[in-house]
N, C-alpha and C. Protein backbone atom coordinates (compact mmCIF):
# COMPACT_ATOMS: atom_id res chain seq x y z
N UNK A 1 0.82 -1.20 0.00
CA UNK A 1 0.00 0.00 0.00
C UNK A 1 0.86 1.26 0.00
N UNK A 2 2.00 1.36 0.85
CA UNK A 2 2.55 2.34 0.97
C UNK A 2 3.71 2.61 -0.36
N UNK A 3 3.81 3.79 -0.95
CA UNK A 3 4.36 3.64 -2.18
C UNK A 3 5.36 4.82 -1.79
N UNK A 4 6.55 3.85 -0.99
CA UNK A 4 7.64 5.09 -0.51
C UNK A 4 8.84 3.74 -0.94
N UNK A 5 9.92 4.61 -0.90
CA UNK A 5 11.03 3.87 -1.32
C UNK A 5 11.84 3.55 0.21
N UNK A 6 13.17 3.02 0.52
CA UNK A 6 13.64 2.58 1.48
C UNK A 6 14.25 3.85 2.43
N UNK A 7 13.73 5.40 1.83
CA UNK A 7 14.12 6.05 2.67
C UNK A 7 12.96 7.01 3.04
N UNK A 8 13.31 7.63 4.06
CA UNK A 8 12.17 8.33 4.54
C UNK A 8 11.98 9.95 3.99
N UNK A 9 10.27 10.01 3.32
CA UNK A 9 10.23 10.83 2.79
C UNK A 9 9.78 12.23 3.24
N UNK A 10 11.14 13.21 3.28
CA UNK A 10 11.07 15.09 3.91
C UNK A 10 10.26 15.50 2.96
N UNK A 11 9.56 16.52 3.43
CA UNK A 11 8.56 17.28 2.84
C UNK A 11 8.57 18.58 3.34
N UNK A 12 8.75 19.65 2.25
CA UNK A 12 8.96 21.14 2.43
C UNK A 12 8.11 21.60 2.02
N UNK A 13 8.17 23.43 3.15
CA UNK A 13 7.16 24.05 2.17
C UNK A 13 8.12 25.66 2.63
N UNK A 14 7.15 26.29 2.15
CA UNK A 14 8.41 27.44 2.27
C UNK A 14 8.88 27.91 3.28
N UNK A 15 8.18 27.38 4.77
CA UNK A 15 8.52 27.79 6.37
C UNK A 15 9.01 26.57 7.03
N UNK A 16 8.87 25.33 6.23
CA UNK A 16 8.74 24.10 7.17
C UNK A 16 10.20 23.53 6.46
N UNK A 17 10.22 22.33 7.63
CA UNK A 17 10.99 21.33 7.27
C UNK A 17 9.93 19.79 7.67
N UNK A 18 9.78 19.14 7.30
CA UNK A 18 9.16 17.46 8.07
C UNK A 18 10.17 16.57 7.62
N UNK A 19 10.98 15.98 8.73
CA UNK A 19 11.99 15.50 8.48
C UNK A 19 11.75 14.12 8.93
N UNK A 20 12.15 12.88 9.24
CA UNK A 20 12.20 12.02 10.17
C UNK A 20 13.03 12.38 11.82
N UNK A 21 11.58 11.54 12.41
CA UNK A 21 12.44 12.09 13.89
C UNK A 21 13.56 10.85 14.05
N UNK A 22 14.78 11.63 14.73
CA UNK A 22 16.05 10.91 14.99
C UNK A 22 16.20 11.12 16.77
N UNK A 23 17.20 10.49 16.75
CA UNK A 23 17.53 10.41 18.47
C UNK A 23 17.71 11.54 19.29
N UNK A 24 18.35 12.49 18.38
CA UNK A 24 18.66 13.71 18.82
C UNK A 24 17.04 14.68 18.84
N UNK A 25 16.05 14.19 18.90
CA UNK A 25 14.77 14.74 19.31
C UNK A 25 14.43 14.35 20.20
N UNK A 26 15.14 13.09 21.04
CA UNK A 26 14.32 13.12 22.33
C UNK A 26 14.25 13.83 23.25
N UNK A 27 15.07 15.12 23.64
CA UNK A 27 14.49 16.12 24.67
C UNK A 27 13.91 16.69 24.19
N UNK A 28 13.56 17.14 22.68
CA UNK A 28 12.79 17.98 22.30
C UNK A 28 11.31 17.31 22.34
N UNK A 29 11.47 15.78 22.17
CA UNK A 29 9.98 15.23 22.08
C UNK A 29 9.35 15.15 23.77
N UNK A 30 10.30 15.13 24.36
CA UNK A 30 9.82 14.87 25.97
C UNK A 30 9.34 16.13 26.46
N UNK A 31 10.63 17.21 26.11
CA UNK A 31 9.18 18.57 26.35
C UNK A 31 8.10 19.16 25.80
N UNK A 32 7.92 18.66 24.84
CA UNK A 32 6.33 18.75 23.98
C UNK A 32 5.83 17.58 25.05
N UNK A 33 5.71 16.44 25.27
CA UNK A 33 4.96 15.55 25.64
C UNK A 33 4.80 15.60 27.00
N UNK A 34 5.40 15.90 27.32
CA UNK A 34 5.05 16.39 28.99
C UNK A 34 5.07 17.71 29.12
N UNK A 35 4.49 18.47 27.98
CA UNK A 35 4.21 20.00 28.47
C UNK A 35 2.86 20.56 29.04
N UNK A 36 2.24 20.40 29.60
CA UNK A 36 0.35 20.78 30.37
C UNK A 36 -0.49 20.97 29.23
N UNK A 37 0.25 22.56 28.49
CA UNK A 37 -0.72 22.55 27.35
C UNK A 37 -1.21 21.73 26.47
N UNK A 38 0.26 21.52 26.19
CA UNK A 38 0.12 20.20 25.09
C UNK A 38 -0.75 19.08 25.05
N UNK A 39 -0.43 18.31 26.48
CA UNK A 39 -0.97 16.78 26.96
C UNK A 39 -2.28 17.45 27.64
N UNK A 40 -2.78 18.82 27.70
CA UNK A 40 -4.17 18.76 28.40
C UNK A 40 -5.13 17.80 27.74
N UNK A 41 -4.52 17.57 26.11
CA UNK A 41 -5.78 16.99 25.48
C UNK A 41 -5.46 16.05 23.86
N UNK A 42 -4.19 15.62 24.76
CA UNK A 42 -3.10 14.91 23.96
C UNK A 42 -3.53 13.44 24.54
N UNK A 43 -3.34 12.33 23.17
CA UNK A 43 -3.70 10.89 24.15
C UNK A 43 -2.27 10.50 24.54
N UNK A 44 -1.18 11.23 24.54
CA UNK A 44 0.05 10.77 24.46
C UNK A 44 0.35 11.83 25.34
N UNK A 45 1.79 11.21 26.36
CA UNK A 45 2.55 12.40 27.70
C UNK A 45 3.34 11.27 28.25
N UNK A 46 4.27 11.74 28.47
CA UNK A 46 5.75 11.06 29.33
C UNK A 46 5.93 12.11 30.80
N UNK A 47 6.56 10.81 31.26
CA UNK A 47 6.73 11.33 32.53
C UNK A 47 8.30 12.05 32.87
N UNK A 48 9.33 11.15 31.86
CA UNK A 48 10.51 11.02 32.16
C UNK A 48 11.18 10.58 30.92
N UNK A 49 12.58 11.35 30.71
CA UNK A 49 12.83 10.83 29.38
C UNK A 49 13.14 9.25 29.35
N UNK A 50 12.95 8.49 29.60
CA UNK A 50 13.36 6.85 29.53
C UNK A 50 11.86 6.50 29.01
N UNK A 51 10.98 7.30 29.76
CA UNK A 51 9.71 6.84 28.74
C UNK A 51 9.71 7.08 27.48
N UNK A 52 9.92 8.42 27.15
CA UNK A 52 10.28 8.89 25.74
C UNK A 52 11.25 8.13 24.98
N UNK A 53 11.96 7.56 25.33
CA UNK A 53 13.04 6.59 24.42
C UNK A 53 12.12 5.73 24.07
N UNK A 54 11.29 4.92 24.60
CA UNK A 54 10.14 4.10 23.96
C UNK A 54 9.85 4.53 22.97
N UNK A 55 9.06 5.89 22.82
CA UNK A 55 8.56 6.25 21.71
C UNK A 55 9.57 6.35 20.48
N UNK A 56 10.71 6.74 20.56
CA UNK A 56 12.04 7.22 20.06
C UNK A 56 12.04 6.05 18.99
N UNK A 57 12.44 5.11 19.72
CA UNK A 57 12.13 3.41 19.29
C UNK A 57 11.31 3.03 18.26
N UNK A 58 10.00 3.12 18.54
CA UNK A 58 9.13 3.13 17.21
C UNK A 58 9.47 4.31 16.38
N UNK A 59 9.35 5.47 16.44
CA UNK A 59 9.82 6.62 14.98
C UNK A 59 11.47 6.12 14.46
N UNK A 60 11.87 5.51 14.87
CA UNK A 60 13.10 5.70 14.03
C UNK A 60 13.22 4.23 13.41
N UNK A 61 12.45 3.37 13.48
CA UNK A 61 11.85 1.70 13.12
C UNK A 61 10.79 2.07 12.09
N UNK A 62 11.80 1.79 10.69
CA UNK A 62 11.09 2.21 9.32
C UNK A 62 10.02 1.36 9.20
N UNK A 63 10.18 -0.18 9.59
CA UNK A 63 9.26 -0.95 9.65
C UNK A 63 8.19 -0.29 10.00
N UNK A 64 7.75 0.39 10.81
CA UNK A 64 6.56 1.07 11.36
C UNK A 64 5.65 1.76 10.18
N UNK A 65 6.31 1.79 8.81
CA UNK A 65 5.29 2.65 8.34
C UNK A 65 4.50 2.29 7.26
N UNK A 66 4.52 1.03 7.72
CA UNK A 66 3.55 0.00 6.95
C UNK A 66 1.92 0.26 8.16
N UNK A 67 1.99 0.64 9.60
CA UNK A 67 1.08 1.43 10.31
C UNK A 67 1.42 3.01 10.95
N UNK A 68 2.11 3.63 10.68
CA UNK A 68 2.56 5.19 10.66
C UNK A 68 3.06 5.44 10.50
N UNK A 69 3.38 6.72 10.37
CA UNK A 69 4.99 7.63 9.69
C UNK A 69 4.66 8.57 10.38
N UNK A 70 5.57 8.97 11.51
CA UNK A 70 5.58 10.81 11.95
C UNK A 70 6.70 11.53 11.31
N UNK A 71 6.44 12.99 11.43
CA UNK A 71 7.44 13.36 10.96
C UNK A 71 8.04 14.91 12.20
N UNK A 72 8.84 14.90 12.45
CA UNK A 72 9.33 16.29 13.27
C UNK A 72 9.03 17.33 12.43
N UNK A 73 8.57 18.41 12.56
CA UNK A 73 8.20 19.44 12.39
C UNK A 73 9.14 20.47 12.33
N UNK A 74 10.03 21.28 11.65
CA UNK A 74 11.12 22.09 12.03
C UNK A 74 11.40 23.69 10.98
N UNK A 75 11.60 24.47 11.74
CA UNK A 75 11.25 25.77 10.56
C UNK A 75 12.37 25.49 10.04
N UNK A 76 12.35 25.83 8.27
CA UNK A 76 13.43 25.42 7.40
C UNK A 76 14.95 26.14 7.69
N UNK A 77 14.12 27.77 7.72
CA UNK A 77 15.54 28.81 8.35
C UNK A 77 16.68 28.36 9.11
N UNK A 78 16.01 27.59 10.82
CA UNK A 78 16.95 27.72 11.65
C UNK A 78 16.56 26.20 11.86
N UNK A 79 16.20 25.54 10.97
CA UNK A 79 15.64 23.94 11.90
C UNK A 79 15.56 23.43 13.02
N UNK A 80 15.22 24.42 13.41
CA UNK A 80 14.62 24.45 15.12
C UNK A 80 13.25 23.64 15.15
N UNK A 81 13.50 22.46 16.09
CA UNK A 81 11.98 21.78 16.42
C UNK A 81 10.86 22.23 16.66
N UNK A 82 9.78 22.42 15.91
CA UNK A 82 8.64 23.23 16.50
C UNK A 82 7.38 22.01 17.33
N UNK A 83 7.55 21.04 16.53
CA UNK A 83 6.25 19.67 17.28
C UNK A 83 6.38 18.57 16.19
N UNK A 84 5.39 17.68 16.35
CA UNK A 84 5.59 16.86 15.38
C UNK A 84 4.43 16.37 14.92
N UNK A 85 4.18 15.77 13.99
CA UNK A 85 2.66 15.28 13.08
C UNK A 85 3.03 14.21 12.33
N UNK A 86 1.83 13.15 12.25
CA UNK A 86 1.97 12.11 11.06
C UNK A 86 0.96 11.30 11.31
N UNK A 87 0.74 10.14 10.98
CA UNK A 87 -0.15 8.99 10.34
C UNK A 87 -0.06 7.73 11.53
N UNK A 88 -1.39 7.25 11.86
CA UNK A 88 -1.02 6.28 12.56
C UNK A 88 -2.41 5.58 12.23
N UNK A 89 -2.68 4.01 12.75
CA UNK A 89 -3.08 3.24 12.33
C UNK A 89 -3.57 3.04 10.80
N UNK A 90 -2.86 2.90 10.24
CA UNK A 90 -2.57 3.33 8.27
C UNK A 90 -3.29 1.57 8.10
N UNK A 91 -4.70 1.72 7.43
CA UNK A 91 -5.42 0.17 6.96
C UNK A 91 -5.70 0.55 5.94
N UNK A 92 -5.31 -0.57 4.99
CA UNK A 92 -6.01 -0.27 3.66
C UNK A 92 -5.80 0.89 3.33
N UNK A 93 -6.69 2.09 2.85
CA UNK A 93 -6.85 3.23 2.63
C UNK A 93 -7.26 4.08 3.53
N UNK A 94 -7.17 3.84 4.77
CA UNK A 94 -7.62 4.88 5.60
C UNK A 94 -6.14 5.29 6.65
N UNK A 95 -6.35 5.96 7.00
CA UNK A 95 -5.69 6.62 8.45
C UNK A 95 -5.56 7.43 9.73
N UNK A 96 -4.99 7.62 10.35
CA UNK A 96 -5.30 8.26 11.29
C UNK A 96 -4.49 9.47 11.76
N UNK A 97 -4.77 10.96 11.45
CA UNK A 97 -3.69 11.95 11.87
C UNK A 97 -3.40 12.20 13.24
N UNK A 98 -2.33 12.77 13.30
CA UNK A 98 -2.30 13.60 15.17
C UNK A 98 -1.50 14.01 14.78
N UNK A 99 -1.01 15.34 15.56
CA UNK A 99 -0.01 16.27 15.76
C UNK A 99 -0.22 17.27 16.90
N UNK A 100 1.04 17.33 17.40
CA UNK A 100 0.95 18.23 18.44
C UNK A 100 2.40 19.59 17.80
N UNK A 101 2.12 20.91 18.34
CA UNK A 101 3.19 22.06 18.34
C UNK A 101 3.58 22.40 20.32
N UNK A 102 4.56 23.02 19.84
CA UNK A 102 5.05 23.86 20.92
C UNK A 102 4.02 25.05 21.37
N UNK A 103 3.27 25.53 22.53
CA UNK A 103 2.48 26.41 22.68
C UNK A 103 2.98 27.85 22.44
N UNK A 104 4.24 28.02 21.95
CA UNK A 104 4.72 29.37 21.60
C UNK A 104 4.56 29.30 20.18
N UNK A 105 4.02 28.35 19.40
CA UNK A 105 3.68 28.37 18.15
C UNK A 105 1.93 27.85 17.19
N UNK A 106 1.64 28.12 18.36
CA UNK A 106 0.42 27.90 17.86
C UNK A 106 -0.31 29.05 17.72
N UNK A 107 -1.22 29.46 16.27
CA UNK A 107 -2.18 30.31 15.74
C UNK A 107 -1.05 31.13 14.91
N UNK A 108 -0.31 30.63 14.30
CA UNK A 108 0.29 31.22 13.39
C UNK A 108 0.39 30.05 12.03
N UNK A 109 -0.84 29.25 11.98
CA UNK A 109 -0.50 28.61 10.47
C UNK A 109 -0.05 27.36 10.36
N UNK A 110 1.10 27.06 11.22
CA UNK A 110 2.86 26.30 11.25
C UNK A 110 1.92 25.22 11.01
N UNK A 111 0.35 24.39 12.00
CA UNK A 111 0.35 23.33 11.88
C UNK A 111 -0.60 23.30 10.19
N UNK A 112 -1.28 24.04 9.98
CA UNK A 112 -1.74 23.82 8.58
C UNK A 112 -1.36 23.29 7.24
N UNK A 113 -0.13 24.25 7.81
CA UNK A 113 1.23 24.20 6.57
C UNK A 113 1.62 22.92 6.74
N UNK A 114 1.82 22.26 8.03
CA UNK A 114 2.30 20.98 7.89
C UNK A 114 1.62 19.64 7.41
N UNK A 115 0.17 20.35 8.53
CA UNK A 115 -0.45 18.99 8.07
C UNK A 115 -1.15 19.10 6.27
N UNK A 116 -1.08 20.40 5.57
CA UNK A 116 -1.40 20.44 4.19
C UNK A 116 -0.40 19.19 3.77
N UNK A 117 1.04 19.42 3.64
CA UNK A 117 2.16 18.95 3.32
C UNK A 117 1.61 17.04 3.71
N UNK A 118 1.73 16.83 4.80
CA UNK A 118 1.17 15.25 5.14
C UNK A 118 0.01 15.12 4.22
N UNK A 119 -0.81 15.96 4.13
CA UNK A 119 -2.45 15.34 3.56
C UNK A 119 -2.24 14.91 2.05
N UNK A 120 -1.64 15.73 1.33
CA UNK A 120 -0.65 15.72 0.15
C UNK A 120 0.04 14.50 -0.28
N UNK A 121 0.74 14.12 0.52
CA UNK A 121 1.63 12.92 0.91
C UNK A 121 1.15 11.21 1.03
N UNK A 122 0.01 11.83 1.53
CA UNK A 122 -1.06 10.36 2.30
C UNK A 122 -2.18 10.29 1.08
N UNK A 123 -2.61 11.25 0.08
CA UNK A 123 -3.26 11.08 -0.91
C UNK A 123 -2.84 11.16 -2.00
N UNK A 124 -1.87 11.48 -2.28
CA UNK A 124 -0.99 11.45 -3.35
C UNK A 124 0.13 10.57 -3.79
N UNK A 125 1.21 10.02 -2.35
CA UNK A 125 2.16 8.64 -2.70
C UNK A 125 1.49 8.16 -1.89
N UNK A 126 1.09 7.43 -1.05
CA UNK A 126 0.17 6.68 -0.44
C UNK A 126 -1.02 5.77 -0.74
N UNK A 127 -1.69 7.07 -1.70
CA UNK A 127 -2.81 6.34 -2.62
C UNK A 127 -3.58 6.01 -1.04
N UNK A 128 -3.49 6.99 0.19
CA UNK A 128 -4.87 6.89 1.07
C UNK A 128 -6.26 7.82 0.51
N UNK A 129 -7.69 7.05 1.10
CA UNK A 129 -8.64 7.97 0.30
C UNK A 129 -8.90 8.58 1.53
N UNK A 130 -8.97 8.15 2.61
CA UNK A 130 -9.75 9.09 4.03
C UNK A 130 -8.81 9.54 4.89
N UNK A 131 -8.43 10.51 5.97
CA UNK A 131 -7.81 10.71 6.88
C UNK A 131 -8.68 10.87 8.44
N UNK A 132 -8.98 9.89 8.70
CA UNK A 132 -9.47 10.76 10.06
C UNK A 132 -8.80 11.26 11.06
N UNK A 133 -9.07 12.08 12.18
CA UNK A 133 -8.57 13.01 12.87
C UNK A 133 -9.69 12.91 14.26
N UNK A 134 -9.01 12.21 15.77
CA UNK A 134 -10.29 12.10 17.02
C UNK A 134 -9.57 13.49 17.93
N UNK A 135 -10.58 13.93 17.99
CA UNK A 135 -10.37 15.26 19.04
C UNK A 135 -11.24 14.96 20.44
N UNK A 136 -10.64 15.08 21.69
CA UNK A 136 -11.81 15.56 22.22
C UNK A 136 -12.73 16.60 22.12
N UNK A 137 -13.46 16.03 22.37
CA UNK A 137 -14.80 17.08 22.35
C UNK A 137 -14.92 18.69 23.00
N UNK A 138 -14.08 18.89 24.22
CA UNK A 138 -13.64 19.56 24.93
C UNK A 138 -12.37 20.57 24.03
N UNK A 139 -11.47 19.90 23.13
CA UNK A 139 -10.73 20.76 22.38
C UNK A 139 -10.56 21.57 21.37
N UNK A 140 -11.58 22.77 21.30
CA UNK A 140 -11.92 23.32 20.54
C UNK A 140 -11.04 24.10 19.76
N UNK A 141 -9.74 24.07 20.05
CA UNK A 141 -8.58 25.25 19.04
C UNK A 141 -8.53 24.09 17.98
N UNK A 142 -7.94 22.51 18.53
CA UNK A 142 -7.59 21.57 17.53
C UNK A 142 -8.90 21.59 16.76
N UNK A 143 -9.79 21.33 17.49
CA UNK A 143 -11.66 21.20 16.23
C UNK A 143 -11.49 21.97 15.18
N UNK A 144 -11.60 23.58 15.77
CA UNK A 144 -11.24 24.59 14.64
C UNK A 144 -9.88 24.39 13.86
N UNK A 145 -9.09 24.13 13.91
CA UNK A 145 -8.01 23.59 13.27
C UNK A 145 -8.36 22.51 12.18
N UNK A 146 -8.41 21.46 12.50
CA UNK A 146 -9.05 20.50 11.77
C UNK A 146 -9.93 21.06 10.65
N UNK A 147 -11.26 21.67 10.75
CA UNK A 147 -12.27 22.16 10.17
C UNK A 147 -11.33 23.23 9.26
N UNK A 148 -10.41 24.26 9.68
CA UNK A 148 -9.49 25.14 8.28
C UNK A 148 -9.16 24.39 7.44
N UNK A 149 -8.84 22.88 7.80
CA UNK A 149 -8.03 22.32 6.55
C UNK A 149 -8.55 21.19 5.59
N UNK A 150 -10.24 21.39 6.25
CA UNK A 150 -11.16 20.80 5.37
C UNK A 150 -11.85 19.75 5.80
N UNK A 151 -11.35 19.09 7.11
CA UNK A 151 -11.98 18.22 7.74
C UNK A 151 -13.23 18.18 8.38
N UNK A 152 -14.08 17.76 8.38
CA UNK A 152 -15.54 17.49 8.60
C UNK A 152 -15.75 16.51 9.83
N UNK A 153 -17.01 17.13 11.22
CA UNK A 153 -17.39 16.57 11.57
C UNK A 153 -18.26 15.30 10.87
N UNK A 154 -17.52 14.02 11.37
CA UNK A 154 -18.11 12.74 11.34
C UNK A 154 -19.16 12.58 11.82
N UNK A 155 -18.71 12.46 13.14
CA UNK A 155 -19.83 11.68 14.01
C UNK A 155 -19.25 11.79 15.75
N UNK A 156 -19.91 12.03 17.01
CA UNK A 156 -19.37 12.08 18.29
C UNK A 156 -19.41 10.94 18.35
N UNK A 157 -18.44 10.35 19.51
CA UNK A 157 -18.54 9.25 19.85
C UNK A 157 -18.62 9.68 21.83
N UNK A 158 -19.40 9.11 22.05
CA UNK A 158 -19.65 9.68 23.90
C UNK A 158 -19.32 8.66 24.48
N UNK A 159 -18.82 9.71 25.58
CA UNK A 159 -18.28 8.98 26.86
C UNK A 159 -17.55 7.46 26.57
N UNK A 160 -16.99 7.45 25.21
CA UNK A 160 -15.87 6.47 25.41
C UNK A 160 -14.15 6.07 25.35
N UNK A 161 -13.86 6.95 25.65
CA UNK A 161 -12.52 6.81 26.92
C UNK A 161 -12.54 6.91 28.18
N UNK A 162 -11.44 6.19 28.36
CA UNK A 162 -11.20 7.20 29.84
C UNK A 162 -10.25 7.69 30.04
N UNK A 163 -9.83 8.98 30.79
CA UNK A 163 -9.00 10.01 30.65
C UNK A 163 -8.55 10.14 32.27
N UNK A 164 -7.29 10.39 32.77
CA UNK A 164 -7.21 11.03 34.11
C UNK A 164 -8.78 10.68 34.93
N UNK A 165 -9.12 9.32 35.24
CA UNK A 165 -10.27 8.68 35.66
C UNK A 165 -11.98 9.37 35.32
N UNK A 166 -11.53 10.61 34.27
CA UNK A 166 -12.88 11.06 33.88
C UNK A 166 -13.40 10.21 32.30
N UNK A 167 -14.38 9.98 32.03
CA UNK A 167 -14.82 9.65 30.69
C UNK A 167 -14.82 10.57 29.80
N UNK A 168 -14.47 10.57 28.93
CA UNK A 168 -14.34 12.04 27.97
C UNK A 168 -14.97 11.21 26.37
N UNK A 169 -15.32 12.41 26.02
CA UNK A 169 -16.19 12.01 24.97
C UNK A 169 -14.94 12.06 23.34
N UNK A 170 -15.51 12.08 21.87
CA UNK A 170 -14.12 12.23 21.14
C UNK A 170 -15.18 12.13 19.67
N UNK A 171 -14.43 13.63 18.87
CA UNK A 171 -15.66 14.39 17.59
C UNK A 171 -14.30 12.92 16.63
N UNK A 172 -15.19 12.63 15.69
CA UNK A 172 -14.37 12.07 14.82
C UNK A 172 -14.53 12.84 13.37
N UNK A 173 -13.38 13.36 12.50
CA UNK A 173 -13.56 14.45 11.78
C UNK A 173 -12.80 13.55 10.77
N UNK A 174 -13.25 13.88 9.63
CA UNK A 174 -12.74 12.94 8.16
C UNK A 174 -12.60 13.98 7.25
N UNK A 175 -11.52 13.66 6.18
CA UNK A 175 -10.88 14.41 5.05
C UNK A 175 -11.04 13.30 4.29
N UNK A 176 -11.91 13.47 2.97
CA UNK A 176 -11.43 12.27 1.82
C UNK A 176 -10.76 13.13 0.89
N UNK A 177 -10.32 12.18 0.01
CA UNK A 177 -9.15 12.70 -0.86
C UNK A 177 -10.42 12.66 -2.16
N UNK A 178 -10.19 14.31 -2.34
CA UNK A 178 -11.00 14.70 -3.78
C UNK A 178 -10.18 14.09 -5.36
N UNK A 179 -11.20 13.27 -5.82
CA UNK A 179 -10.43 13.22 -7.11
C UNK A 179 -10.52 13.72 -7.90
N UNK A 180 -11.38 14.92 -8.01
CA UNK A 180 -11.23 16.04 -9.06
C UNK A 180 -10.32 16.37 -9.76
């Protein structure tokens, strides 16, 4: 399904870099993932970087992207880490986005630009037709986010997780790939 060659494919745009994450991101991935803002409404947060090497583990295990591909996020100028975004449970033709930024960079675009660049990528070498995207219900910057870049409320799904021992509910929002 996946129509990438044996190396991992960067994707630019005129502010960005999406690179593959390497080892040398794990403090940068541990303070996104254990940052409050971030994980208020993130299904993902570390406690300690030894947890984060776990994750480290799977992104840099090409094997993985036969079910995801993330990519680090980095402005092209100074390739400074800004967050990271990509694809996870990849079936058939469908998938699943997430991305998180640094809270000193959010409402300036950065994740649009990126996730344009992924959506591009996942319908174009990929040959995926749907992307979905689960928000909580409660996270309304990511909702509105989602919805700029064309994604459509699905369908709620209630009260099924559980979160920090509360049940939290989760909007499921879909992008198909126009073949126009």
């Amino acid at each position: 399904m996946l129509n990438m060659s044996n190396s991992f494919p960067v994707l630019e745009s005129r502010r960005l870099l999406l690179r593959q994450i390497i080892d040398t991101d794990l403090e940068a991935i541990y303070k996104g993932l254990s940052h409050p803002e971030i994980i208020q409404y993130y299904g993902v947060q570390f406690s300690n970087l030894e947890a984060t090497k776990e994750q480290m583990n799977w992104y840099s295990n090409l094997e993985n992207t036969r079910t995801g591909i993330w990519w680090a996020i980095c402005s092209k100028k100074e390739n400074h880490f800004l967050g990271a975004a990509g694809l996870n449970n990849i079936k058939d033709t469908k998938a699943e986005i997430g991305f998180w930024l640094y809270p000193e960079h959010w409402r300036q675009g950065i994740m649009k630009e990126a996730v344009t660049l992924i959506l591009d990528y996942a319908f174009h070498m990929m040959r995926l037709e749907i992307i979905e995207g689960y928000v909580e219900t409660e996270n309304s910057i990511c909702k509105q986010a989602l919805q700029k870049m064309g994604f459509q409320l699905h369908e709620t799904l209630l009260d099924c997780e559980i979160k920090n021992g509360k049940t939290i509910s989760l909007g499921v929002f879909l992008k198909e790939f126009n073949k126009d």
